[in-house]
PDB file of N, CA and C in Angstrom:
ATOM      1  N   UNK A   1       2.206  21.690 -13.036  1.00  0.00           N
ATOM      2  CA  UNK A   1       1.225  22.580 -12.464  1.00  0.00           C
ATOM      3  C   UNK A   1       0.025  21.758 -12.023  1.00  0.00           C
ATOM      4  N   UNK A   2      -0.246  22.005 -11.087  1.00  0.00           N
ATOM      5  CA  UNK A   2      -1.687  21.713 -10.258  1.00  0.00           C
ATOM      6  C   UNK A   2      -3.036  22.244 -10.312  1.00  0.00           C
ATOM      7  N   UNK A   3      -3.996  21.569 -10.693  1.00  0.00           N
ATOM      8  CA  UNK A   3      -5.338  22.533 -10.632  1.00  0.00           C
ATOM      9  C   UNK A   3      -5.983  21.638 -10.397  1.00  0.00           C
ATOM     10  N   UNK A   4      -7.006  22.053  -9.260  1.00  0.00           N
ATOM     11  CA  UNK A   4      -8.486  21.485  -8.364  1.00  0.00           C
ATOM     12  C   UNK A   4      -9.238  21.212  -9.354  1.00  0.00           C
ATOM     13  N   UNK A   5      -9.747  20.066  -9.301  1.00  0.00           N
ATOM     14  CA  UNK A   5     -11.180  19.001  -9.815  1.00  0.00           C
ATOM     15  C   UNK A   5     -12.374  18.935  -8.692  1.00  0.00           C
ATOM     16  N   UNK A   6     -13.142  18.660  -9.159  1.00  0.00           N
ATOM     17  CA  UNK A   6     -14.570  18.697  -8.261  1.00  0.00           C
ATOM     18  C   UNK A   6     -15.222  17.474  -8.785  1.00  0.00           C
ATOM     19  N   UNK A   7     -15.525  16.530  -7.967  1.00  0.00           N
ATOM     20  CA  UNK A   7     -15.931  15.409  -8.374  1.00  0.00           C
ATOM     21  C   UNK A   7     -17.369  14.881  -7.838  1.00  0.00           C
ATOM     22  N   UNK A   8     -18.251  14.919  -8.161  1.00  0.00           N
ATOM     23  CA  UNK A   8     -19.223  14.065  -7.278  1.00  0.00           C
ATOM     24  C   UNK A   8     -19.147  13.260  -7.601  1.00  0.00           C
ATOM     25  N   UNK A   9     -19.688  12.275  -6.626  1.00  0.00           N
ATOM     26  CA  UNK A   9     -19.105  10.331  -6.404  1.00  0.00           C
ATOM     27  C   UNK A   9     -20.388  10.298  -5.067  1.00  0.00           C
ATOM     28  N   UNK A  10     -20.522   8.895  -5.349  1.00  0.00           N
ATOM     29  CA  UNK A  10     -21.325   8.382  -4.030  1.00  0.00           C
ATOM     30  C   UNK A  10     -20.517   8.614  -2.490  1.00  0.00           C
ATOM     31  N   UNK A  11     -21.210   8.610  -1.627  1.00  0.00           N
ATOM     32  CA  UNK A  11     -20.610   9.329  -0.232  1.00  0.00           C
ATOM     33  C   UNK A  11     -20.282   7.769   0.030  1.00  0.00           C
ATOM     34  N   UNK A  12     -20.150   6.576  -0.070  1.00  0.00           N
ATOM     35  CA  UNK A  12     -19.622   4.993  -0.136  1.00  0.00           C
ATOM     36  C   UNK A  12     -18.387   5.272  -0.874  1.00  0.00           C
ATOM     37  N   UNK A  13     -18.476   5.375  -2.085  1.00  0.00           N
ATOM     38  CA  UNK A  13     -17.424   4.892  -3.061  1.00  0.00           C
ATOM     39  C   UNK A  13     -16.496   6.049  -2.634  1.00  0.00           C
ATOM     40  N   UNK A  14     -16.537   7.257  -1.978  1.00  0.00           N
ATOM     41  CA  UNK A  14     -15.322   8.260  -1.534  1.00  0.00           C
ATOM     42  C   UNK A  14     -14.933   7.385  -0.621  1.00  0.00           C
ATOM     43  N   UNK A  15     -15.821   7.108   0.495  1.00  0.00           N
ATOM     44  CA  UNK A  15     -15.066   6.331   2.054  1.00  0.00           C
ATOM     45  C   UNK A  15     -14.226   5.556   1.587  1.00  0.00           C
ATOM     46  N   UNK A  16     -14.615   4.375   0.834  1.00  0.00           N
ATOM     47  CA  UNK A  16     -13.651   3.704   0.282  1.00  0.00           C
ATOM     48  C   UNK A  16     -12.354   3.852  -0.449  1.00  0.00           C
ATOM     49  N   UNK A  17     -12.536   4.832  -1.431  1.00  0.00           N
ATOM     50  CA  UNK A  17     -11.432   5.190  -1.544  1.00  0.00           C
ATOM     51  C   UNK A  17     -10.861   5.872  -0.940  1.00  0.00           C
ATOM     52  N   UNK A  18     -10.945   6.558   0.140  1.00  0.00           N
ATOM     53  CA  UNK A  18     -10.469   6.929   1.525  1.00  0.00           C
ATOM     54  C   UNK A  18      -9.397   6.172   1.979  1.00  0.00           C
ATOM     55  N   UNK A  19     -10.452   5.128   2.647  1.00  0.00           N
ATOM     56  CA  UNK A  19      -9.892   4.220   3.403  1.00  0.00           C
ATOM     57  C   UNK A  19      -8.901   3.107   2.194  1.00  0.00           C
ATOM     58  N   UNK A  20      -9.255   3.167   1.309  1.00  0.00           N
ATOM     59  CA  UNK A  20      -7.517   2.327   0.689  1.00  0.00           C
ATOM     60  C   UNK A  20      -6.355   3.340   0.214  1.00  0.00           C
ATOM     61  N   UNK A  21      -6.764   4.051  -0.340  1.00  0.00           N
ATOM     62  CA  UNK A  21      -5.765   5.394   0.100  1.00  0.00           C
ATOM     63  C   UNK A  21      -4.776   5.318   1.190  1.00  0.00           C
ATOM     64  N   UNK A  22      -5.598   5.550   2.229  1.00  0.00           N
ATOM     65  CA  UNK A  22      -4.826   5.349   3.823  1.00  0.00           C
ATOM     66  C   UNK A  22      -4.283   4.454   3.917  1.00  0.00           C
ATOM     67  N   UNK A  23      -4.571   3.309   3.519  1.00  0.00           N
ATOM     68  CA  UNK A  23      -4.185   1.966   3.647  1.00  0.00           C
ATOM     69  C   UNK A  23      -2.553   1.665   2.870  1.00  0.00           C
ATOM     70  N   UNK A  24      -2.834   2.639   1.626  1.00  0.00           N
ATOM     71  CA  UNK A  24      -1.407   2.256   1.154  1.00  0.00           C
ATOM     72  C   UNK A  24      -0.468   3.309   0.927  1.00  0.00           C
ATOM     73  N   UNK A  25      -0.936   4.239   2.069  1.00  0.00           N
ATOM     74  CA  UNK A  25      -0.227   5.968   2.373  1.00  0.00           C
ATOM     75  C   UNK A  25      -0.302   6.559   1.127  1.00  0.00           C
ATOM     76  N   UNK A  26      -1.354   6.586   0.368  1.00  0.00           N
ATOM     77  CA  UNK A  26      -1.376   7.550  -0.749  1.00  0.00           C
ATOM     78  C   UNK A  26      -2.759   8.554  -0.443  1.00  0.00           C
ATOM     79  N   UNK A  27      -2.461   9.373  -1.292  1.00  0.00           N
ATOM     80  CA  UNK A  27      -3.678   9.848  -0.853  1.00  0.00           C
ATOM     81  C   UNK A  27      -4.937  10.131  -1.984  1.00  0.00           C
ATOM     82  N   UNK A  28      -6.172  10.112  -2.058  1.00  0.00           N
ATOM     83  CA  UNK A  28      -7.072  10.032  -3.026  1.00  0.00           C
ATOM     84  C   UNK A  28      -6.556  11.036  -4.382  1.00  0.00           C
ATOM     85  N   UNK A  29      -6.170  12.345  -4.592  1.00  0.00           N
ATOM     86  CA  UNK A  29      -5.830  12.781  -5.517  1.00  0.00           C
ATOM     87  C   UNK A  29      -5.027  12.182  -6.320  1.00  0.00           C
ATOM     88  N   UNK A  30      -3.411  10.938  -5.500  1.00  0.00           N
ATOM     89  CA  UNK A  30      -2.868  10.364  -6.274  1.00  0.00           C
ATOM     90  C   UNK A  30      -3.454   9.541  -6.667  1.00  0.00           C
ATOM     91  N   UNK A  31      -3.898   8.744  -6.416  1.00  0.00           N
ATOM     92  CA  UNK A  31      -5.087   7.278  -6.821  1.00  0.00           C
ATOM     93  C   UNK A  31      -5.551   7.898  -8.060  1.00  0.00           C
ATOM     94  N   UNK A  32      -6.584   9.080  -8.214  1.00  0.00           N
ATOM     95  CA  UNK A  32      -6.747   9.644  -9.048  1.00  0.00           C
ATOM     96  C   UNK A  32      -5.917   9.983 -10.615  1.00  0.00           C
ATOM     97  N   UNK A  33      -4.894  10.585  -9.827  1.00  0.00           N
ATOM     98  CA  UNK A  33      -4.336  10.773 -11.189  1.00  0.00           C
ATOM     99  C   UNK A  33      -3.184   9.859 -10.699  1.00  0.00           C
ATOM    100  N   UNK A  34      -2.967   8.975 -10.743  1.00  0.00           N
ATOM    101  CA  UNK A  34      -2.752   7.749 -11.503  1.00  0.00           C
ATOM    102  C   UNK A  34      -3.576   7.137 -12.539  1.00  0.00           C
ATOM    103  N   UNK A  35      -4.883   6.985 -11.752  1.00  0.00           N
ATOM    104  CA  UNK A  35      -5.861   6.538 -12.939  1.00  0.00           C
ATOM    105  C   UNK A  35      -5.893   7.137 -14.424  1.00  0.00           C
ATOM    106  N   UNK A  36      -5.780   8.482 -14.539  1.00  0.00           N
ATOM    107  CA  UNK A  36      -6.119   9.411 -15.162  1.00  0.00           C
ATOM    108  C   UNK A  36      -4.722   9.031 -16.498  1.00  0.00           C
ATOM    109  N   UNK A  37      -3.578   9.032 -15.642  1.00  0.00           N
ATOM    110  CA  UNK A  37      -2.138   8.584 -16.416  1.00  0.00           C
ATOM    111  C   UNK A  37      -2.754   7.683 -17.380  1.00  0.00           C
ATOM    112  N   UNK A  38      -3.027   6.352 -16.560  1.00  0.00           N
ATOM    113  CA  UNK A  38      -3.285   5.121 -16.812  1.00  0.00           C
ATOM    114  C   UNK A  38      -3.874   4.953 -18.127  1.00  0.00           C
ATOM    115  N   UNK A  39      -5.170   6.122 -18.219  1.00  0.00           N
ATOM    116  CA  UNK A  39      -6.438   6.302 -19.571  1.00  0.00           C
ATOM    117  C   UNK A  39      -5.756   6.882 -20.629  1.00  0.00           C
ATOM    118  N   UNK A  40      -4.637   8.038 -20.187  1.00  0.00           N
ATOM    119  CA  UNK A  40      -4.037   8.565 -21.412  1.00  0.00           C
ATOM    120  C   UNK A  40      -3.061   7.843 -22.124  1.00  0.00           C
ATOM    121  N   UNK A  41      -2.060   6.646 -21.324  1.00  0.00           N
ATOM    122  CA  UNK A  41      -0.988   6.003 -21.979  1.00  0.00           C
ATOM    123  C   UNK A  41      -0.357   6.033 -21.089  1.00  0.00           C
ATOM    124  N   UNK A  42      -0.206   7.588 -20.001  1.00  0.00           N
ATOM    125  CA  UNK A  42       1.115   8.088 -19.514  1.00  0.00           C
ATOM    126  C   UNK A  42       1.409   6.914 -18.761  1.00  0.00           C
ATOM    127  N   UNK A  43       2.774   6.614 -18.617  1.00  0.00           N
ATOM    128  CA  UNK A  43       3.674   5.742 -17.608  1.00  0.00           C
ATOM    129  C   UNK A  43       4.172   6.190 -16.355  1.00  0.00           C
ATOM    130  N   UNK A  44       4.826   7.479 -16.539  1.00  0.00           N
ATOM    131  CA  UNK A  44       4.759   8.048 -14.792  1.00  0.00           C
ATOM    132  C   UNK A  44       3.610   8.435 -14.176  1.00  0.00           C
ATOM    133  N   UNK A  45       3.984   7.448 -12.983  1.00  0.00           N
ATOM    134  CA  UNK A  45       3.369   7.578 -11.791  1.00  0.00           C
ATOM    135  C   UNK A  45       3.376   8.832 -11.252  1.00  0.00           C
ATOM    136  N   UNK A  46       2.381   9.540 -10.178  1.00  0.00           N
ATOM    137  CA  UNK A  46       2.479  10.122  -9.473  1.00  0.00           C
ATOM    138  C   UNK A  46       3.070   9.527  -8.183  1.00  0.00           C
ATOM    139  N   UNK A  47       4.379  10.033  -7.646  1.00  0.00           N
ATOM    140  CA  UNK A  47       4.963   9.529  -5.788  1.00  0.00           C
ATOM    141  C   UNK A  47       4.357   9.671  -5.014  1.00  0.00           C
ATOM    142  N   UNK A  48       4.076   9.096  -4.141  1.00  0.00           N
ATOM    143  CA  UNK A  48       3.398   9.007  -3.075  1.00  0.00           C
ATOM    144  C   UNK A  48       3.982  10.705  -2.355  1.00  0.00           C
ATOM    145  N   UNK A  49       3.100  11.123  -1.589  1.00  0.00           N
ATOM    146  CA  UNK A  49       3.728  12.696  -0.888  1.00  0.00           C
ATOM    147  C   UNK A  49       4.461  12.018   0.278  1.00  0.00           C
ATOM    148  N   UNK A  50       4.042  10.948   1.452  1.00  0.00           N
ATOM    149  CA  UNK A  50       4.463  10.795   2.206  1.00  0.00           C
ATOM    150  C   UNK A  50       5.049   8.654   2.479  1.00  0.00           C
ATOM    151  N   UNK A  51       6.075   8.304   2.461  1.00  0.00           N
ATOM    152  CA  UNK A  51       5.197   6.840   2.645  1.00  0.00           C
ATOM    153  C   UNK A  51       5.403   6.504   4.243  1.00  0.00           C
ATOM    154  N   UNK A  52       3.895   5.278   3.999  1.00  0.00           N
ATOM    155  CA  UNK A  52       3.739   5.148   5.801  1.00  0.00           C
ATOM    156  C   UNK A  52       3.864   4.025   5.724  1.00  0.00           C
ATOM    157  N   UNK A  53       3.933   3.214   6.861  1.00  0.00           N
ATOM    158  CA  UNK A  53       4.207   1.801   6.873  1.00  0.00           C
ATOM    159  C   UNK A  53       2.895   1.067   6.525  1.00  0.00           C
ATOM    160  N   UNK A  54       2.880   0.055   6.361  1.00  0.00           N
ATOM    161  CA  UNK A  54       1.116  -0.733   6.095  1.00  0.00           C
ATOM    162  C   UNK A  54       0.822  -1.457   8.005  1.00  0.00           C
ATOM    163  N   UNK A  55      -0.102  -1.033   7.959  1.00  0.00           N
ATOM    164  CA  UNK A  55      -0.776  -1.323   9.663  1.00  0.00           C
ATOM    165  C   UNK A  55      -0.467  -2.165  10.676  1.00  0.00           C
ATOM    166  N   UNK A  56       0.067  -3.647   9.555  1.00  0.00           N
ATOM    167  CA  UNK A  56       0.966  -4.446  10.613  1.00  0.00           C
ATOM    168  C   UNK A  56       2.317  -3.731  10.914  1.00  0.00           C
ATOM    169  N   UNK A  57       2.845  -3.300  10.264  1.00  0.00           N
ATOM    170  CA  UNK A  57       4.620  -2.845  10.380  1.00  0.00           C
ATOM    171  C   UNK A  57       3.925  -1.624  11.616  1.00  0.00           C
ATOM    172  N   UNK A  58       2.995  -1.221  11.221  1.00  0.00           N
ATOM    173  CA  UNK A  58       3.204   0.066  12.588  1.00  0.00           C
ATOM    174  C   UNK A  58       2.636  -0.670  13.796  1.00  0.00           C
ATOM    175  N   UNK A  59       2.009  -1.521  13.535  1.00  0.00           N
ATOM    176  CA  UNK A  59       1.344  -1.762  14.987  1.00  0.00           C
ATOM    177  C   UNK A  59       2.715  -2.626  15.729  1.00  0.00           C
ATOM    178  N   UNK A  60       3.636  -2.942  14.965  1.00  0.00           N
ATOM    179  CA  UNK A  60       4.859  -3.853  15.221  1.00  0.00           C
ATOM    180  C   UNK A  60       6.025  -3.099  15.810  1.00  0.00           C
ATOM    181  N   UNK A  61       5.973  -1.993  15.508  1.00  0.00           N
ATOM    182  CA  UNK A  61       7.352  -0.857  15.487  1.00  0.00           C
ATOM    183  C   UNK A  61       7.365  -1.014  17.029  1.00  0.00           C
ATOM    184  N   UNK A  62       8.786  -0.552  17.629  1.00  0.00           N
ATOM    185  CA  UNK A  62       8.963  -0.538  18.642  1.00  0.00           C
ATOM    186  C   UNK A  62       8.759  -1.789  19.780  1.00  0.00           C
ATOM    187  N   UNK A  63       8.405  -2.987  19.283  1.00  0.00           N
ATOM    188  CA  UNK A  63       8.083  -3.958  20.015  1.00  0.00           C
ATOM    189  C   UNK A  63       8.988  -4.411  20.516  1.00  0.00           C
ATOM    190  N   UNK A  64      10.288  -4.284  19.811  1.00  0.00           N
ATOM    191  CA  UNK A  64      11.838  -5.049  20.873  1.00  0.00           C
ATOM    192  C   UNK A  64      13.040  -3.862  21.154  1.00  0.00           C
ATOM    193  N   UNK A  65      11.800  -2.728  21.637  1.00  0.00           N
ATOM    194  CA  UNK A  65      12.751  -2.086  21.867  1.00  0.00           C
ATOM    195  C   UNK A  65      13.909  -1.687  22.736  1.00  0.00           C
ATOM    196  N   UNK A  66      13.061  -2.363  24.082  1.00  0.00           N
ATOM    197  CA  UNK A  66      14.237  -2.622  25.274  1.00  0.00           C
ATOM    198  C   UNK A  66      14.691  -4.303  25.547  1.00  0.00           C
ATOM    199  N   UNK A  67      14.670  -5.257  24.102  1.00  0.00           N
ATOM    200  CA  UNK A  67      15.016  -6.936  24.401  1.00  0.00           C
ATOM    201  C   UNK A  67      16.507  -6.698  24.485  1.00  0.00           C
ATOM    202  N   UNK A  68      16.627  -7.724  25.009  1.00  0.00           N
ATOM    203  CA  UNK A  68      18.093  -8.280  25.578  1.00  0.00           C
ATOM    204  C   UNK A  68      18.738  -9.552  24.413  1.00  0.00           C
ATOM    205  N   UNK A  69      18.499  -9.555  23.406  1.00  0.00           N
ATOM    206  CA  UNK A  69      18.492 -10.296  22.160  1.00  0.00           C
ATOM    207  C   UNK A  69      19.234 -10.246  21.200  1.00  0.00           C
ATOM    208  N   UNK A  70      20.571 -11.267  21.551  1.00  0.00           N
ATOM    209  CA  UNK A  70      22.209 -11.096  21.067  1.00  0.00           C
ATOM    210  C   UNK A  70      21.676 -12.239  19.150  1.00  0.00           C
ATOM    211  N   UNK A  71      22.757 -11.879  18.560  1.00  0.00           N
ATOM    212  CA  UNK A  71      22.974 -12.075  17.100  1.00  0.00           C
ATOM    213  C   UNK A  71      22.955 -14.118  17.847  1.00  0.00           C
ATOM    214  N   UNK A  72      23.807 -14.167  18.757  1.00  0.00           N
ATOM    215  CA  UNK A  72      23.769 -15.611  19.420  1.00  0.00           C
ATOM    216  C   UNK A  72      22.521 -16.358  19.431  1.00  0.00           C
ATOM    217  N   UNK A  73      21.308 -15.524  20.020  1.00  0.00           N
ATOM    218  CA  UNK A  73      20.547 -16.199  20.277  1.00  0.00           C
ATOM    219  C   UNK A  73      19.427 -15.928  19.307  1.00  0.00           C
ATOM    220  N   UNK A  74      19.510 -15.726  18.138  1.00  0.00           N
ATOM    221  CA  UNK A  74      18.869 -15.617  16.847  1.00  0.00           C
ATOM    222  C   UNK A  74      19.365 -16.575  16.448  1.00  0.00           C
ATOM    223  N   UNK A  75      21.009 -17.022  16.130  1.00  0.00           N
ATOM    224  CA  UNK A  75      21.535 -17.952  15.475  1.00  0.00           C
ATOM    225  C   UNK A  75      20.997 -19.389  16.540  1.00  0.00           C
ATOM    226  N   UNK A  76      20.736 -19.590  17.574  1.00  0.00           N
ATOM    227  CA  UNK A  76      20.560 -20.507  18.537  1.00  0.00           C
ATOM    228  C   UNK A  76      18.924 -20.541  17.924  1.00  0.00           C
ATOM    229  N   UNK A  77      17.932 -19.691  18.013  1.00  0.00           N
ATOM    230  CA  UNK A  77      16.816 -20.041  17.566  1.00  0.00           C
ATOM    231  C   UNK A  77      16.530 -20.568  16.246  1.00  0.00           C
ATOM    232  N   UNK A  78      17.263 -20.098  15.125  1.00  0.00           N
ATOM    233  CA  UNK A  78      17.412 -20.465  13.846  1.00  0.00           C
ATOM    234  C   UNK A  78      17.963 -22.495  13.648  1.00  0.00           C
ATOM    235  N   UNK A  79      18.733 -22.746  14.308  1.00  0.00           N
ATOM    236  CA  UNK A  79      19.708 -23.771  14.424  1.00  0.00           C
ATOM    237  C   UNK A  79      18.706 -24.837  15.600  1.00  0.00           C
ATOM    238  N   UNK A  80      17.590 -24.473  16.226  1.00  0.00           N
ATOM    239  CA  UNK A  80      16.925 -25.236  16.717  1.00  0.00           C
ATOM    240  C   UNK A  80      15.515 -25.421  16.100  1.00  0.00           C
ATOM    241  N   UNK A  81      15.372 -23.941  15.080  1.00  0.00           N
ATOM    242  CA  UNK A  81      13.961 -24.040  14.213  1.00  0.00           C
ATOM    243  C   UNK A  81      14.225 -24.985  13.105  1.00  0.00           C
ATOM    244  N   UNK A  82      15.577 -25.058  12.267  1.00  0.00           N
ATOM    245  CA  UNK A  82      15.671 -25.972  11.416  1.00  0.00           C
ATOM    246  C   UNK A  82      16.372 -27.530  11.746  1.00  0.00           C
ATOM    247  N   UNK A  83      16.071 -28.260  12.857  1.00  0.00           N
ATOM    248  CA  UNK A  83      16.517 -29.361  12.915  1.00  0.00           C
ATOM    249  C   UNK A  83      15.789 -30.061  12.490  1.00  0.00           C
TER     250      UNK A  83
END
């Protein structure tokens, strides 16, 4: 079961935890009670609700999506990177 907390916190220390939240697709309530686990003993985690990639993998996605780039010429780049 679920029930709402009310927290005041500095309008800094929320952004921040905002923004690392976002950063590692969780969202501030889990951060939270994780912490909260953490103080009592508990060992389960709360799951993430959604997971997202971390900022390089998305800014990366889709980048070879129309290459012309055979298993050959991976093995040809590999076999000329390690000489």
């Amino acid at each position: 079961m679920s029930t709402k907390l009310t927290l005041r916190l500095d309008e800094q220390l929320i952004a921040a935890a905002k923004d690392y939240a976002r950063a590692n697709g969780r969202s501030v309530s889990v951060l939270v009670a994780d912490y909260f686990a953490q103080l009592s003993g508990q060992t389960q985690r709360v799951p993430a609700a959604t997971p997202t990639a971390s900022p390089i993998t998305a800014q990366l996605r889709g980048a070879l999506k129309n290459a012309q780039i055979t298993e050959a010429d991976h093995q040809a780049h590999l076999a000329a990177k390690h000489r």
